[in-house]
C-alpha atoms as a PDB file:
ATOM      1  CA  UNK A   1       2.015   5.166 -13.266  1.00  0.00           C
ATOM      2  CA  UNK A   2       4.159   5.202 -10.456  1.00  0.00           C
ATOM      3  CA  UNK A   3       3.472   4.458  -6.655  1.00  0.00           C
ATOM      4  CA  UNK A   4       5.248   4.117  -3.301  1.00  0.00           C
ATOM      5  CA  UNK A   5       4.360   3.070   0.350  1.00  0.00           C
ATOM      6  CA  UNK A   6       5.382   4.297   3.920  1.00  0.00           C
ATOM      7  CA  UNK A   7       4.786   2.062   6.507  1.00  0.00           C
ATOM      8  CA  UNK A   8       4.675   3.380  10.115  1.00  0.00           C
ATOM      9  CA  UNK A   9       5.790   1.794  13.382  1.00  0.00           C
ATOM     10  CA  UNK A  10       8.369   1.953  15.481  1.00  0.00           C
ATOM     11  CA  UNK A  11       7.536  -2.156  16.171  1.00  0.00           C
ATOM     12  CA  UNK A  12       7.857  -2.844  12.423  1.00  0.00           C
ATOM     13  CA  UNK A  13      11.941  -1.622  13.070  1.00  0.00           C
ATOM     14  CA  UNK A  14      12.220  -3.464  15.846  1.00  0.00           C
ATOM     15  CA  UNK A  15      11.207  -6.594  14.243  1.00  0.00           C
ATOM     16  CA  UNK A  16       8.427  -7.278  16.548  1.00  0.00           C
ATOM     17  CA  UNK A  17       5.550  -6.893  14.036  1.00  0.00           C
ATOM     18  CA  UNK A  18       6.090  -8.222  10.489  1.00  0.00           C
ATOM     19  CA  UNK A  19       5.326  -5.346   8.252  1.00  0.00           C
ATOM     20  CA  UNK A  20       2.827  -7.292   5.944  1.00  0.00           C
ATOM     21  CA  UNK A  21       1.229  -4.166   5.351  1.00  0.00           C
ATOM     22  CA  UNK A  22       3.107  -2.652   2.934  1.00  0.00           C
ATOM     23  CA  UNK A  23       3.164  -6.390   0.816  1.00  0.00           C
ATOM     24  CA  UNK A  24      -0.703  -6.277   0.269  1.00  0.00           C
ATOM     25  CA  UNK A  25      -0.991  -2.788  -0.219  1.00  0.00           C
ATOM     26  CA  UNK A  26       2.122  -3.186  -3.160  1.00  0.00           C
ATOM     27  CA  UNK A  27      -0.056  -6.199  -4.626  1.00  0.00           C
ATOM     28  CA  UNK A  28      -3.266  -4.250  -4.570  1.00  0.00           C
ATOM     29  CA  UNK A  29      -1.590  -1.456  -6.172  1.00  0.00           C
ATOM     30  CA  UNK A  30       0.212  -3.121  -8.893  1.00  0.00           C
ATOM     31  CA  UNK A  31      -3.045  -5.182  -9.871  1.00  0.00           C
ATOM     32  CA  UNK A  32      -4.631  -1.345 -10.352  1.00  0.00           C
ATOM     33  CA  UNK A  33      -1.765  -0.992 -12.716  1.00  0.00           C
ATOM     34  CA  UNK A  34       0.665   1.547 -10.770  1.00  0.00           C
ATOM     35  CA  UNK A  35       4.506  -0.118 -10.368  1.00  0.00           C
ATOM     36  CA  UNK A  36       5.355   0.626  -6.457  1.00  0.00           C
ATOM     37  CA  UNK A  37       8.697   2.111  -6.899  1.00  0.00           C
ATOM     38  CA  UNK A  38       9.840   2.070  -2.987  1.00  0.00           C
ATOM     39  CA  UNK A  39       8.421   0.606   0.396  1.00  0.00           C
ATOM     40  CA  UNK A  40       9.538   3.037   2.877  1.00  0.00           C
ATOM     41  CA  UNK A  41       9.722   2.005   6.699  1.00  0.00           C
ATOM     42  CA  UNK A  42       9.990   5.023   9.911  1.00  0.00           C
ATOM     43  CA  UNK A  43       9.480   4.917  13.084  1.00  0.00           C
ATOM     44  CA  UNK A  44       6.671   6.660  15.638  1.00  0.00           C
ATOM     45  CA  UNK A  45       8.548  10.136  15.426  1.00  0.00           C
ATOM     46  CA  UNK A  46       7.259  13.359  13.736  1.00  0.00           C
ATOM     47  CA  UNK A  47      10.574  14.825  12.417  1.00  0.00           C
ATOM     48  CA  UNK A  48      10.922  11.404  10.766  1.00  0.00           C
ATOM     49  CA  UNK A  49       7.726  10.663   9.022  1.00  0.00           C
ATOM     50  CA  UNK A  50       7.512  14.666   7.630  1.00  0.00           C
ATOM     51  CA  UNK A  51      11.055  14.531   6.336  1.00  0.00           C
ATOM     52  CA  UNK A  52      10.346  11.072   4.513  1.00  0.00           C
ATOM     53  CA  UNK A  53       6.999  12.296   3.385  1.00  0.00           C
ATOM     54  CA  UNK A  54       8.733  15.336   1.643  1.00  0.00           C
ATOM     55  CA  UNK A  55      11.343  12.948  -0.081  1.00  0.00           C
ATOM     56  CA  UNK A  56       8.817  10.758  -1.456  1.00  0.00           C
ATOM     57  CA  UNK A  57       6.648  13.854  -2.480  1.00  0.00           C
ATOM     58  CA  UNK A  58       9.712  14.976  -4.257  1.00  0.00           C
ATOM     59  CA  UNK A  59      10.023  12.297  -6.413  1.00  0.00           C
ATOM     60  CA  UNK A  60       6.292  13.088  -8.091  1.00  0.00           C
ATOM     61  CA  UNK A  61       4.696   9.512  -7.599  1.00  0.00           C
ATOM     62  CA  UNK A  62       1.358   9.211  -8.828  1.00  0.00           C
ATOM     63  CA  UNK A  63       0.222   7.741  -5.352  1.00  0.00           C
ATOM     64  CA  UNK A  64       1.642   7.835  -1.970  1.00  0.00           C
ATOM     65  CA  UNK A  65      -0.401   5.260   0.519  1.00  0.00           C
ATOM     66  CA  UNK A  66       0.726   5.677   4.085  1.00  0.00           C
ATOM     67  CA  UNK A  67      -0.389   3.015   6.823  1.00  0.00           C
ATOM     68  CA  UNK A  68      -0.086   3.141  10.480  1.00  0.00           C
ATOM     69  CA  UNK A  69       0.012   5.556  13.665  1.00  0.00           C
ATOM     70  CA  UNK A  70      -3.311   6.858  13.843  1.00  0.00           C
ATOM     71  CA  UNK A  71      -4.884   5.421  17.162  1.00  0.00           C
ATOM     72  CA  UNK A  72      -5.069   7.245  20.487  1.00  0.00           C
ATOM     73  CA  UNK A  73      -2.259   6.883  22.203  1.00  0.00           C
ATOM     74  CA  UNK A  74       1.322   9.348  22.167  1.00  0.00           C
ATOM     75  CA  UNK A  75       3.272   7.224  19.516  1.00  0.00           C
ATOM     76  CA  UNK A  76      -0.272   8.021  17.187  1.00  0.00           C
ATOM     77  CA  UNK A  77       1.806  10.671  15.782  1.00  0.00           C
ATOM     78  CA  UNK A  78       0.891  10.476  11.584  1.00  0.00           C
ATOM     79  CA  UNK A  79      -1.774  12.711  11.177  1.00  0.00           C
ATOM     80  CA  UNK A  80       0.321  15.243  12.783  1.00  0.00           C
ATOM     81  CA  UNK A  81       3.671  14.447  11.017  1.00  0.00           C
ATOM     82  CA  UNK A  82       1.536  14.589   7.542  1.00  0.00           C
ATOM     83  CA  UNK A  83       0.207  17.952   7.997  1.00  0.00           C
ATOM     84  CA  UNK A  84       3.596  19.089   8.957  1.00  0.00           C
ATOM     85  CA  UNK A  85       4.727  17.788   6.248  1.00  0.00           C
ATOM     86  CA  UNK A  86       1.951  19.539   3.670  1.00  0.00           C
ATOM     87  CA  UNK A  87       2.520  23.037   6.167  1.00  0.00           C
ATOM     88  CA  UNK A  88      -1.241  22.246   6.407  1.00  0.00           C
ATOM     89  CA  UNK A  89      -3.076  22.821  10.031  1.00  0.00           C
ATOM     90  CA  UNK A  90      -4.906  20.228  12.166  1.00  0.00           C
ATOM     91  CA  UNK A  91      -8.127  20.963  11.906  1.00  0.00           C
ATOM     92  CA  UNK A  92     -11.269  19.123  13.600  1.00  0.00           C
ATOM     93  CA  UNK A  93     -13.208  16.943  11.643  1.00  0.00           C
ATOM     94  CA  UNK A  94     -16.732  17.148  13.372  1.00  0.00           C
ATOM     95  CA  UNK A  95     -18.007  14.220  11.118  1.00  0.00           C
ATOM     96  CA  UNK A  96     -15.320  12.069  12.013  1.00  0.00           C
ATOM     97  CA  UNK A  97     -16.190  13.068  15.514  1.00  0.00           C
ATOM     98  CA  UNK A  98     -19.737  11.539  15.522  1.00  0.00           C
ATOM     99  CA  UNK A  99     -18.829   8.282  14.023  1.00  0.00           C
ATOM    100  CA  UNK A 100     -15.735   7.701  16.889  1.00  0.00           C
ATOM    101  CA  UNK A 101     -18.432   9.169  19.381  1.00  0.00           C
ATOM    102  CA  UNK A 102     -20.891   6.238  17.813  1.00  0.00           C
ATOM    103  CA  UNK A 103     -17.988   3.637  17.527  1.00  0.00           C
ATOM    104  CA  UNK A 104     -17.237   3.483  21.452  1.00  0.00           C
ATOM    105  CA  UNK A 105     -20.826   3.971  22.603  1.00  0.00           C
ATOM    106  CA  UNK A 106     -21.444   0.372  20.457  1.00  0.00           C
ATOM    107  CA  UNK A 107     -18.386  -1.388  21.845  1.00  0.00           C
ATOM    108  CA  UNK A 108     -20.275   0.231  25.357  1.00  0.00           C
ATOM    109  CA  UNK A 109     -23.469  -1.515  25.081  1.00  0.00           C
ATOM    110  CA  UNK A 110     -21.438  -4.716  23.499  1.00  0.00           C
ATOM    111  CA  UNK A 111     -19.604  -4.925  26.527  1.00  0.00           C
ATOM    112  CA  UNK A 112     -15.686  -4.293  25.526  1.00  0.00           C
ATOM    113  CA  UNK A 113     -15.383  -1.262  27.369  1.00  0.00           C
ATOM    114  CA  UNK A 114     -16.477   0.044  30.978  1.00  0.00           C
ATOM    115  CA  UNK A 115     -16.515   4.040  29.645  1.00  0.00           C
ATOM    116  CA  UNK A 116     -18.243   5.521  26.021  1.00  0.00           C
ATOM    117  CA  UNK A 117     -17.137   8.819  27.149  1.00  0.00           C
ATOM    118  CA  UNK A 118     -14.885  10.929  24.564  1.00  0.00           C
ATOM    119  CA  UNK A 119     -11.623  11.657  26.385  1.00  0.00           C
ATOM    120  CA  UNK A 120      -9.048  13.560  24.417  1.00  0.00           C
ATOM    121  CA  UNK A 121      -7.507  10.218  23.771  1.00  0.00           C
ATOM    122  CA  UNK A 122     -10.321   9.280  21.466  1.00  0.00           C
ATOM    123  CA  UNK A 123     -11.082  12.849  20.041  1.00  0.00           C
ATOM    124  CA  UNK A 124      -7.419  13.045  19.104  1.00  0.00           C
ATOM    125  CA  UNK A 125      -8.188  10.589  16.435  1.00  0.00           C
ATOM    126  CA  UNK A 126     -10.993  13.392  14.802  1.00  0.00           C
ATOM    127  CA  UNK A 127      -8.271  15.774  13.955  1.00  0.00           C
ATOM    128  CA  UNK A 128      -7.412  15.164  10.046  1.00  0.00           C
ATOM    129  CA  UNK A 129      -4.994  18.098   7.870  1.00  0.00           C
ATOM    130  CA  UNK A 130      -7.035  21.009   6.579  1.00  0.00           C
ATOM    131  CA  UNK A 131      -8.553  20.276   3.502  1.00  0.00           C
ATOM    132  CA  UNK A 132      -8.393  15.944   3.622  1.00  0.00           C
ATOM    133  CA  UNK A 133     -11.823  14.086   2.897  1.00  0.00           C
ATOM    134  CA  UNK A 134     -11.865  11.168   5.558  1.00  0.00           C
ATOM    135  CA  UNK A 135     -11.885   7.936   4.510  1.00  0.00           C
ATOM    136  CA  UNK A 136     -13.999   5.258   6.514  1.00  0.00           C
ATOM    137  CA  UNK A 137     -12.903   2.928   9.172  1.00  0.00           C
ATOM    138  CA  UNK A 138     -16.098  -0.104   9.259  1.00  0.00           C
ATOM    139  CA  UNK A 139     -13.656  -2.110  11.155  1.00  0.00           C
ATOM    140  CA  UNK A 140     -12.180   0.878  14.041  1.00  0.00           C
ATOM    141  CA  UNK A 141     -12.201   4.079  15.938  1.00  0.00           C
ATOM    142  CA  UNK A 142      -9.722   6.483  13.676  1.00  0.00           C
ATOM    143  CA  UNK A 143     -10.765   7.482  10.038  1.00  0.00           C
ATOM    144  CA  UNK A 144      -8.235   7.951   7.435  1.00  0.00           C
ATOM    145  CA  UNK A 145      -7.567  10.849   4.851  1.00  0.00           C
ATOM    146  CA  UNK A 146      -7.314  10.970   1.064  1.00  0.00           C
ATOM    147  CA  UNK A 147      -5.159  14.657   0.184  1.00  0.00           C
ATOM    148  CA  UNK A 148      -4.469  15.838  -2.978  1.00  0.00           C
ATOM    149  CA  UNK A 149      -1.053  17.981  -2.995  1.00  0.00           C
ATOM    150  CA  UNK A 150       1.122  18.728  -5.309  1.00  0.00           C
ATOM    151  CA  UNK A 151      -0.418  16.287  -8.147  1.00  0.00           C
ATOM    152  CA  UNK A 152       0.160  13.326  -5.725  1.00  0.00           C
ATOM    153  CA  UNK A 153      -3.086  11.221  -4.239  1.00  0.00           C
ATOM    154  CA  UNK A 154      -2.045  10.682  -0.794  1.00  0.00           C
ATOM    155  CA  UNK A 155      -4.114   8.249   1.170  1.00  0.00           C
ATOM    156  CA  UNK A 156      -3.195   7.718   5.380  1.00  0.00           C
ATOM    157  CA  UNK A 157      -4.660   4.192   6.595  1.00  0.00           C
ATOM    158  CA  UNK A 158      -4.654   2.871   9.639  1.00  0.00           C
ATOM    159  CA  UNK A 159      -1.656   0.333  10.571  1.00  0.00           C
ATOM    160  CA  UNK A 160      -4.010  -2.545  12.018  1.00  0.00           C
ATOM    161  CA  UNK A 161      -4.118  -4.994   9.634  1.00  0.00           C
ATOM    162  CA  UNK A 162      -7.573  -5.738   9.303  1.00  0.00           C
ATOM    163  CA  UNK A 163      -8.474  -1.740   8.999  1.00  0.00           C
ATOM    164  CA  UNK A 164      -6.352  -1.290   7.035  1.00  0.00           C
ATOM    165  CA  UNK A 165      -7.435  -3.963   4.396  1.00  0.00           C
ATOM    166  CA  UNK A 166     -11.165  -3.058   4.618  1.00  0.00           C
ATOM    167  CA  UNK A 167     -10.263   0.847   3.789  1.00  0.00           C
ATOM    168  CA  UNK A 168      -7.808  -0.408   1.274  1.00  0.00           C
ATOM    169  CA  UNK A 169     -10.525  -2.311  -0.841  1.00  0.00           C
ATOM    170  CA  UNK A 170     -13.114  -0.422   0.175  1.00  0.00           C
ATOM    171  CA  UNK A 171     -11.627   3.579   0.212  1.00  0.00           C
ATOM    172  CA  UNK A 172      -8.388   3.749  -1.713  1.00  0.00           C
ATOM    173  CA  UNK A 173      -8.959   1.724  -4.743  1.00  0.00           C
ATOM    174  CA  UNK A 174     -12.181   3.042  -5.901  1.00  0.00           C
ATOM    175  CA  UNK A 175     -10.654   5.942  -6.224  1.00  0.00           C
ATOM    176  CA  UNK A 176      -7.570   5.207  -8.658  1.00  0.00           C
ATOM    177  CA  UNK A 177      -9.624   4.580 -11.360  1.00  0.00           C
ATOM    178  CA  UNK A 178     -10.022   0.999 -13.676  1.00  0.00           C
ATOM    179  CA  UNK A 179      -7.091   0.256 -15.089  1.00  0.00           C
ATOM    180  CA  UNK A 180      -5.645  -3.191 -13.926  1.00  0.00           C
ATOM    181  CA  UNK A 181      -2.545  -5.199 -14.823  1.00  0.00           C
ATOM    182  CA  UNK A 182      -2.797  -8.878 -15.944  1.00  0.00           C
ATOM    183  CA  UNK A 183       0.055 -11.009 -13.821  1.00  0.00           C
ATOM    184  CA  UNK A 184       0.958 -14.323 -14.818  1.00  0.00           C
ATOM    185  CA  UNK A 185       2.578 -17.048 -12.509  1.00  0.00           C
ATOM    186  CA  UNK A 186       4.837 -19.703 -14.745  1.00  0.00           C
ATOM    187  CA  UNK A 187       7.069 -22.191 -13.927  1.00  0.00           C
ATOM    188  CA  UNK A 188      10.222 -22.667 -16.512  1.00  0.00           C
ATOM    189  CA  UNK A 189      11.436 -25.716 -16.999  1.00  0.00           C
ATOM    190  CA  UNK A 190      15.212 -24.820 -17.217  1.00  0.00           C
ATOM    191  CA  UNK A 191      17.238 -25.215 -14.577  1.00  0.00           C
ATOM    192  CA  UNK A 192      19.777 -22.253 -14.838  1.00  0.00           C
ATOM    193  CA  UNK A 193      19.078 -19.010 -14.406  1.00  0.00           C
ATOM    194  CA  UNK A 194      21.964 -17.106 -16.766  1.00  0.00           C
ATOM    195  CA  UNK A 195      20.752 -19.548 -19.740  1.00  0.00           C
ATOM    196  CA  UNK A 196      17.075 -17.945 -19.265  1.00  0.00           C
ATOM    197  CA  UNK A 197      18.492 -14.354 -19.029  1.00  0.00           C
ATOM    198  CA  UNK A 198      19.120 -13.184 -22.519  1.00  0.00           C
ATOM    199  CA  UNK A 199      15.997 -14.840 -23.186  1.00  0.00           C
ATOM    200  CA  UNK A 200      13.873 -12.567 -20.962  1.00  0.00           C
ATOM    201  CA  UNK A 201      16.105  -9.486 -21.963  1.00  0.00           C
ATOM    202  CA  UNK A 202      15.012  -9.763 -25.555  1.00  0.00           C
ATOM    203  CA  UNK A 203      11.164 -10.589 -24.349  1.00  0.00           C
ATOM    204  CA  UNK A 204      11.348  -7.361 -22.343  1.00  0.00           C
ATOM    205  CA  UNK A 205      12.824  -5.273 -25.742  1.00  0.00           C
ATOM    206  CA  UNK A 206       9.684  -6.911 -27.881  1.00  0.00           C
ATOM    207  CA  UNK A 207       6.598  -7.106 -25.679  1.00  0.00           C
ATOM    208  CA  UNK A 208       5.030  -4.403 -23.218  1.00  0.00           C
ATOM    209  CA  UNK A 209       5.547  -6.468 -20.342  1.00  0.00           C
ATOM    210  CA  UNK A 210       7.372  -6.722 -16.888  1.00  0.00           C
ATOM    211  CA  UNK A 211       9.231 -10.236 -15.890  1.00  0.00           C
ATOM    212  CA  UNK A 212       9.913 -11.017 -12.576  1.00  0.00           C
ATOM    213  CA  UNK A 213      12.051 -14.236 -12.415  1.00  0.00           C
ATOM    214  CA  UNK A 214      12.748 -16.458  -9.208  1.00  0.00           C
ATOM    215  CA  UNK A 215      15.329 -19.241  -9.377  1.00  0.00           C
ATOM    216  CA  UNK A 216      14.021 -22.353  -7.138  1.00  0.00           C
ATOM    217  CA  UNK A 217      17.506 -23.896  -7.150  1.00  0.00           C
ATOM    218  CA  UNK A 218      19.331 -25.594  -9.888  1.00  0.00           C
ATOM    219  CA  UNK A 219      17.904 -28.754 -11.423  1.00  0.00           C
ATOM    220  CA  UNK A 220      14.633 -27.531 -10.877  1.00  0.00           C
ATOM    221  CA  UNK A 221      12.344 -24.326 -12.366  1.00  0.00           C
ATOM    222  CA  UNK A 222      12.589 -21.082 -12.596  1.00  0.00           C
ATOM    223  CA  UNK A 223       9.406 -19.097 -11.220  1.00  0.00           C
ATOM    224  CA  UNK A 224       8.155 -16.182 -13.653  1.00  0.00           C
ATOM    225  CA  UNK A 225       6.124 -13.508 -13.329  1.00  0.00           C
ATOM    226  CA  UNK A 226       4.633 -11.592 -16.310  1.00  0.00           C
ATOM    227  CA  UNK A 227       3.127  -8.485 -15.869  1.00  0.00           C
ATOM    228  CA  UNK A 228       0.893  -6.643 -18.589  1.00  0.00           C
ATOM    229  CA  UNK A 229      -1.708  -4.681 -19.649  1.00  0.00           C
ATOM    230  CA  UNK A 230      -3.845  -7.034 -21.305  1.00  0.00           C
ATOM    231  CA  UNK A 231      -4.119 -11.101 -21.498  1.00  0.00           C
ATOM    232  CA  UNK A 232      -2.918 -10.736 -25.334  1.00  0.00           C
ATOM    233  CA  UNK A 233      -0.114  -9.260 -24.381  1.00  0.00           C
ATOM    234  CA  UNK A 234       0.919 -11.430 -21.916  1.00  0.00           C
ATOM    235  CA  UNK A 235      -0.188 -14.460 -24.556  1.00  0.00           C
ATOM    236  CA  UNK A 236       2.175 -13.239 -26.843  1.00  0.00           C
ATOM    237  CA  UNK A 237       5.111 -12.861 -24.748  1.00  0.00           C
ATOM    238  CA  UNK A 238       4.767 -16.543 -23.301  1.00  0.00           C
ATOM    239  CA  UNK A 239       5.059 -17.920 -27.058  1.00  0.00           C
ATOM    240  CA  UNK A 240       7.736 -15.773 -28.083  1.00  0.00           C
ATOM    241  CA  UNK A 241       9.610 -17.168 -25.402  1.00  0.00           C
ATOM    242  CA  UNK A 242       8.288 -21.052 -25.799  1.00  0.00           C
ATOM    243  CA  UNK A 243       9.569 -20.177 -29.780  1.00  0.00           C
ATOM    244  CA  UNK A 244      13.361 -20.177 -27.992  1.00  0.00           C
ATOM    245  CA  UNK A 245      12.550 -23.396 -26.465  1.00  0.00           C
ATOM    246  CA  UNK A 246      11.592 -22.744 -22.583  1.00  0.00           C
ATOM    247  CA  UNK A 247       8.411 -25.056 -21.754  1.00  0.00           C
ATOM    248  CA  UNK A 248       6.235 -23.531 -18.824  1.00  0.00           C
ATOM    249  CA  UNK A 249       3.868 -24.560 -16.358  1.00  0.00           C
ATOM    250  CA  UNK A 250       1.359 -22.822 -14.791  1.00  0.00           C
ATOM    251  CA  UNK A 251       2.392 -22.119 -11.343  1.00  0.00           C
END
């Protein structure tokens, strides 16, 4: 099963923000057993996001996870740039309405903010593309939105890390089902890479398993990742290879 990310921002192209978004939502995907096939980066602008969202839809991944742009102010332009992209409407989602109504009114009486009132700021963030199911934000104002189209799950998070996260875990993977890989971290004691390759390349024609290998500089390991579908699978990969004389440590 295949998967791929877009990350939103015109900060994460400008190198002011580190995009560690799309890094945990590629780990939490691959542990549910999809292989994230591209990481995809725009900026805040409409004609940018729909046209990228069309590529990737093109390409028939199994999941498409999108993550940032959906607060209150102009460059919040995702939800829009997604139902262009779907030739879906904007539509009002009254639900989602109540719970940012409920959201400010708390950080009101908390004492963060001087004004609970709904401007069109904070209503903005209600509007979802016809036909999405909202996902909840426990951690912030704007919801997200799980669509179907085309065969493709596509799930729209919010960019702040923390939001993101909690909707991750708490709204995205439930629905993607069981299935998990098994990963691995060795350490193989050999010290050059191009005398462990062959090795790998016949592991990788034997076992159902992925190998991702890291060189830590000669004279001293090699870092390896295997990636499988069960623990016995994985086992017997790991002594095929210690049968051609590579010793491993755990990393």
């Amino acid at each position: 099963m295949f998967a791929e990310v877009l990350t939103i921002g015109d900060e994460l192209l400008t190198g002011n923000t580190v995009d560690s978004n799309s890094a945990f939502i590629a780990k939490k995907l691959t542990e549910r057993g999809y292989w994230v096939r591209r990481k995809t980066t725009v900026g805040d602008d409409v004609g940018e996001i729909k046209a990228v969202i069309r590529e990737i839809l093109g390409r028939k991944p199994e999941v498409l996870v999108i993550s940032g742009g959906l607060g209150p102010t102009h460059d919040d332009v995702t939800m829009v740039a997604v139902a262009e992209a779907l030739n879906r409407r904007l539509v009002l989602c009254d639900d989602c309405l109540e719970k940012i109504r409920a959201f400010y009114e708390r950080l009101y009486r908390e004492g963060y903010i001087d004004d609970p009132k709904l401007n069109e700021a904070r209503r903005k963030m209600a509007y979802l593309p016809e036909g999405a199911e909202p996902l909840e934000n426990r951690e912030g104002a704007a919801p997200g939105a799980y669509i179907e189209h085309g065969g493709v799950k596509i799930f729209v998070l919010p960019g702040m890390p923390r939001e993101m996260k909690a909707m991750l875990e708490n709204e995205v993977l439930p629905r993607l089902g069981s299935r998990k890989f098994v990963q691995r971290k060795l350490l193989a004691e050999i010290t050059d890479e191009s005398k462990l390759a062959p090795i790998l390349n016949e592991t990788l024609k034997r076992f159902n398993v992925r190998i991702h290998s890291s060189p830590k500089g000669f004279g001293r390991y090699i870092g390896i990742i295997l990636f499988g579908e069960s623990e016995e699978e994985i086992e017997r990969a790991k002594a095929f290879m210690e049968g051609k004389g590579i010793r491993f440590e755990e990393q």
